[in-house]
N, C-alpha and C. Protein backbone atom coordinates (compact mmCIF):
# COMPACT_ATOMS: atom_id res chain seq x y z
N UNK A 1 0.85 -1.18 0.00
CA UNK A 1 0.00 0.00 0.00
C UNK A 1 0.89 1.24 0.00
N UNK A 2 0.62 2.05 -0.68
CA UNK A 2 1.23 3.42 -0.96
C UNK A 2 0.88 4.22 0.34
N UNK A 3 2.38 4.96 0.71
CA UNK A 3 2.22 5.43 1.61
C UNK A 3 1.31 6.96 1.04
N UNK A 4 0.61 7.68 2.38
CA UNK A 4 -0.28 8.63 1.95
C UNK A 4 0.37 10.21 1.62
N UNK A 5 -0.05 10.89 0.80
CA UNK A 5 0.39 12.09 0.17
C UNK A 5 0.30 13.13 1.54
N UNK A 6 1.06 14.19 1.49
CA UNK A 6 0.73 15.27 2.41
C UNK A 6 -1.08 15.64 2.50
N UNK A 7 -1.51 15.93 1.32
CA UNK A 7 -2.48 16.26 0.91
C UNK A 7 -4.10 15.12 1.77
N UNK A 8 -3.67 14.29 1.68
CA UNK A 8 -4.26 13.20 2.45
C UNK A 8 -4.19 12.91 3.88
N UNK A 9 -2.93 13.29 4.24
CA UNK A 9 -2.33 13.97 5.54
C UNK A 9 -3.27 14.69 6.00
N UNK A 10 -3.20 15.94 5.65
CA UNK A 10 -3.80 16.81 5.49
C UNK A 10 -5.46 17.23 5.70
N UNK A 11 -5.92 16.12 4.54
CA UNK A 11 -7.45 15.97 4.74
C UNK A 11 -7.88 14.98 5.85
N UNK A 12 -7.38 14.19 6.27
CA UNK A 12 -8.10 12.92 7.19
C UNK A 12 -7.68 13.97 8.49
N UNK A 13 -6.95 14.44 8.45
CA UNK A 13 -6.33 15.20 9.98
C UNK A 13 -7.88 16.06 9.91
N UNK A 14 -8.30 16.89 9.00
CA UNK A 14 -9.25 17.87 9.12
C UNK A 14 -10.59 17.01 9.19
N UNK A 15 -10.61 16.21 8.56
CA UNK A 15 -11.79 15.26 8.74
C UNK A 15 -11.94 14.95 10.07
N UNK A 16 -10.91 13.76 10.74
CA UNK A 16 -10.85 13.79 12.25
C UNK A 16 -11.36 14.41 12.88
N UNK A 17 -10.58 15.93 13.09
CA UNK A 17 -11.17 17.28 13.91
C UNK A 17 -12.51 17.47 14.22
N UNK A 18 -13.40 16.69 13.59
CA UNK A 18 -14.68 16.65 13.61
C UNK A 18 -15.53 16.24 14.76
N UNK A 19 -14.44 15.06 15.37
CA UNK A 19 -15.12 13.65 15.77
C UNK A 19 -14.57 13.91 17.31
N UNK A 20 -15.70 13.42 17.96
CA UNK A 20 -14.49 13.21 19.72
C UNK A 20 -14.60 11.46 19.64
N UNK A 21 -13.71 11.07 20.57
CA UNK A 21 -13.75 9.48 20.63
C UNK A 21 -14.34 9.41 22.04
N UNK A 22 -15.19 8.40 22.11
CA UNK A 22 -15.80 7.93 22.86
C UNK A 22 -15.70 6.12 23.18
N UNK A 23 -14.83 5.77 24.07
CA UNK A 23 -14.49 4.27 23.94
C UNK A 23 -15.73 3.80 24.78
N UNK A 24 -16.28 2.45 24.26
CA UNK A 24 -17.36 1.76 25.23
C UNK A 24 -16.71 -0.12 25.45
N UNK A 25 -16.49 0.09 26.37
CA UNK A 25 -16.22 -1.64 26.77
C UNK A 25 -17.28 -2.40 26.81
N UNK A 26 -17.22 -3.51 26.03
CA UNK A 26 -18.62 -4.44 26.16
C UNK A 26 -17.52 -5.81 26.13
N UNK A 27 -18.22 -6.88 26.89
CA UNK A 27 -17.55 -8.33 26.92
C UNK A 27 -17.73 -8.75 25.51
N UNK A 28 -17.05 -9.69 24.92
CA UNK A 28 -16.92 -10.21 23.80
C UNK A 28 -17.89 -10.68 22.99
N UNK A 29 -18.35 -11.65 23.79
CA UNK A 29 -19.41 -12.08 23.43
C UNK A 29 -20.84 -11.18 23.02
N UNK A 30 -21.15 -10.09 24.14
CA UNK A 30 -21.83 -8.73 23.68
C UNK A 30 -21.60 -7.95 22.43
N UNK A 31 -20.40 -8.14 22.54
CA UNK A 31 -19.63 -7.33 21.07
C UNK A 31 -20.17 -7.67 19.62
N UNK A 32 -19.90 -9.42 19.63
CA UNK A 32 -20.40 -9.89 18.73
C UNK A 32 -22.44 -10.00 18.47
N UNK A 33 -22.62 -9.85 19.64
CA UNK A 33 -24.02 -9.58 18.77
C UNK A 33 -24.60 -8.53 18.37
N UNK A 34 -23.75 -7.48 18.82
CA UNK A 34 -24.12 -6.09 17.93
C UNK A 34 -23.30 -6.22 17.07
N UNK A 35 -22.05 -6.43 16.77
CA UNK A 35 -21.99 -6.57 15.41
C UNK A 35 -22.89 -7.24 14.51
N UNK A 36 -23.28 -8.31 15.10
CA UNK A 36 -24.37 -9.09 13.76
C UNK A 36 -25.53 -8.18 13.72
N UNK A 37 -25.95 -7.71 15.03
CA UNK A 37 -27.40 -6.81 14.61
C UNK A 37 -26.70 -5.87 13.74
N UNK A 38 -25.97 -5.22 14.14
CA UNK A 38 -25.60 -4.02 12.82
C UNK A 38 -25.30 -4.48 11.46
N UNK A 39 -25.00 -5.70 11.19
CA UNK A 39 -24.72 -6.09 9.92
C UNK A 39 -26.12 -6.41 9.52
N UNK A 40 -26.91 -6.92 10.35
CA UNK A 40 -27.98 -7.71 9.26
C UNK A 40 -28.97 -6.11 9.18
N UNK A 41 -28.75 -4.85 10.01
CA UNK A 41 -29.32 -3.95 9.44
C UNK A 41 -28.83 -3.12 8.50
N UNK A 42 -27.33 -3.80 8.00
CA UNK A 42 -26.60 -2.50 6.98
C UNK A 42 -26.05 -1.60 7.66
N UNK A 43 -25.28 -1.50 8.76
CA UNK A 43 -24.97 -0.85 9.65
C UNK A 43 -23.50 -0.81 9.85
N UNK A 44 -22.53 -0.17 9.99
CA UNK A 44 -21.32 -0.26 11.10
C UNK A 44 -21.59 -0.49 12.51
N UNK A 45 -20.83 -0.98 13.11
CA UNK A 45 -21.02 -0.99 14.42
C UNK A 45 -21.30 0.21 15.31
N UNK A 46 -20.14 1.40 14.59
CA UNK A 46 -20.33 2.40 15.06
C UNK A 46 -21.44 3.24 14.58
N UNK A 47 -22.17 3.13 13.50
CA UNK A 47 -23.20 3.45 13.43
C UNK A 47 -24.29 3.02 14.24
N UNK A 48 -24.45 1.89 14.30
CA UNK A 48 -25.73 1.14 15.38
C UNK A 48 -25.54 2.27 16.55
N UNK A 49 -24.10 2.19 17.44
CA UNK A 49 -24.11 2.63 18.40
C UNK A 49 -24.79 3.95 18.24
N UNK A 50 -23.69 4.87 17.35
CA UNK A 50 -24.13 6.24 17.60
C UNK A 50 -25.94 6.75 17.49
N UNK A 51 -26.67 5.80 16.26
CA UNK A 51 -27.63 5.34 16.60
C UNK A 51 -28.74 5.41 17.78
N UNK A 52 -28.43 4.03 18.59
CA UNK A 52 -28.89 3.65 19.41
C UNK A 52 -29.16 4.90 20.29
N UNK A 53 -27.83 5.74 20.70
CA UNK A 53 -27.83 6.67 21.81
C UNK A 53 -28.48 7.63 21.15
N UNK A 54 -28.57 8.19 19.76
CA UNK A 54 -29.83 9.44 19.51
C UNK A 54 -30.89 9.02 19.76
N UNK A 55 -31.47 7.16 19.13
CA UNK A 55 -32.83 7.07 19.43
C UNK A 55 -33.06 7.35 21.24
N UNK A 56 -32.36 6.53 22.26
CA UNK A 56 -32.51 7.06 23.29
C UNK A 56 -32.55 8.09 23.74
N UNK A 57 -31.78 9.02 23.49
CA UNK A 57 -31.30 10.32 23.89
C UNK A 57 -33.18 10.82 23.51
N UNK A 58 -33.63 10.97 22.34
CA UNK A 58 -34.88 11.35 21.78
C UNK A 58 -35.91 10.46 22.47
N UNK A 59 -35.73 9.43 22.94
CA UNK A 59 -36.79 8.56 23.82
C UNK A 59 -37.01 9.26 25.00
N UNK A 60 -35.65 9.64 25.70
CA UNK A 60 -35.65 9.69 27.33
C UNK A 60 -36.00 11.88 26.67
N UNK A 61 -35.99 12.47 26.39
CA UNK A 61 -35.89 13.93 26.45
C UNK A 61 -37.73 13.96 26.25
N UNK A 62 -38.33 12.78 25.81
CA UNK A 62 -39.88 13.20 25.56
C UNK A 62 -40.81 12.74 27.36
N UNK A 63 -39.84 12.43 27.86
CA UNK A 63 -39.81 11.97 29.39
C UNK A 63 -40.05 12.87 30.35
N UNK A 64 -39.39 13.90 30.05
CA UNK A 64 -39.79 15.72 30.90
C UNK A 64 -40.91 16.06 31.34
């Protein structure tokens, strides 16, 4: 694999800047069944997640 151009450098660094990281520990076995739920919905994992927490986030705020 070709190493990446400044320019690419460059853009993924500004892309990044976007994002905060948020690590979530789940046991292994947990792991793997959200991965399969996210696959059999067309999903990344990290999509499901980020997901999951708006639908909640929008579940629990109609709670007030």
């Amino acid at each position: 694999m070709a190493e990446k151009t400044e320019a690419q450098k460059k853009a993924q660094k500004k892309y990044m800047e976007r994002f905060a990281i948020a690590r979530v520990r789940v046991p292994i076995e947990k792991y793997g069944h959200i991965q399969a739920h996210a696959e059999a919905h067309g999903e990344s994992v990290n999509g499901f997640i980020t997901r999951a927490i708006d639908e909640t986030i929008e579940r629990d705020s109609g709670k007030e």
